[in-house]
Protein backbone atom coordinates (compact mmCIF):
# COMPACT_ATOMS: atom_id res chain seq x y z
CA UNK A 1 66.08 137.43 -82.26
CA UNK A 2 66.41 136.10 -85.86
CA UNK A 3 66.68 132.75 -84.91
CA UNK A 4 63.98 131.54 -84.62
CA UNK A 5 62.56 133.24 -87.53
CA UNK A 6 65.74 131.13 -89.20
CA UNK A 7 64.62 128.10 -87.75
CA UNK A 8 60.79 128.66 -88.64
CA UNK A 9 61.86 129.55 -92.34
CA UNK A 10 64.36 126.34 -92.47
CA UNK A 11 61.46 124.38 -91.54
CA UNK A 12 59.12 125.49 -94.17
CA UNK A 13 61.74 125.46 -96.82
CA UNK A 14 62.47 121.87 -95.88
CA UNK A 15 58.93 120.99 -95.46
CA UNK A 16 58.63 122.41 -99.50
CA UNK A 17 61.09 119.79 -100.70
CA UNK A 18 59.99 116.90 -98.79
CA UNK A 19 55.84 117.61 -100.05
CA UNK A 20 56.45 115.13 -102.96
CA UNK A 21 57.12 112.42 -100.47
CA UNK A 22 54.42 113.40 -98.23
CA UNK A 23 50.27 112.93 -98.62
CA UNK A 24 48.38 116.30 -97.97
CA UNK A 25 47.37 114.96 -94.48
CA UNK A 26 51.35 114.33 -93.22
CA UNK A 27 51.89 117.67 -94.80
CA UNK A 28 49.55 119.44 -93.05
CA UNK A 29 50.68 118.00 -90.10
CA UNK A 30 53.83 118.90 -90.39
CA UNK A 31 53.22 122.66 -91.23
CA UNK A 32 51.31 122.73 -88.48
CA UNK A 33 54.27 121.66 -86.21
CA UNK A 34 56.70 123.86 -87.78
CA UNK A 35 54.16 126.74 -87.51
């Protein structure tokens, strides 16, 4: 059951890190997909 609450956080954490490569649009985009 805490996988996927693993995989969701992963996601967001790796999202974090990657935001200085990304324009606010691609971000948003990808939040949304990881969401």
């Amino acid at each position: 059951a805490g996988l996927v609450e693993y995989i969701k956080y992963y996601n967001q954490e790796r999202i974090r890190l990657k935001l200085k490569g990304l324009s606010p649009v691609k971000y948003r985009e990808q939040a949304q997909a990881a969401a």
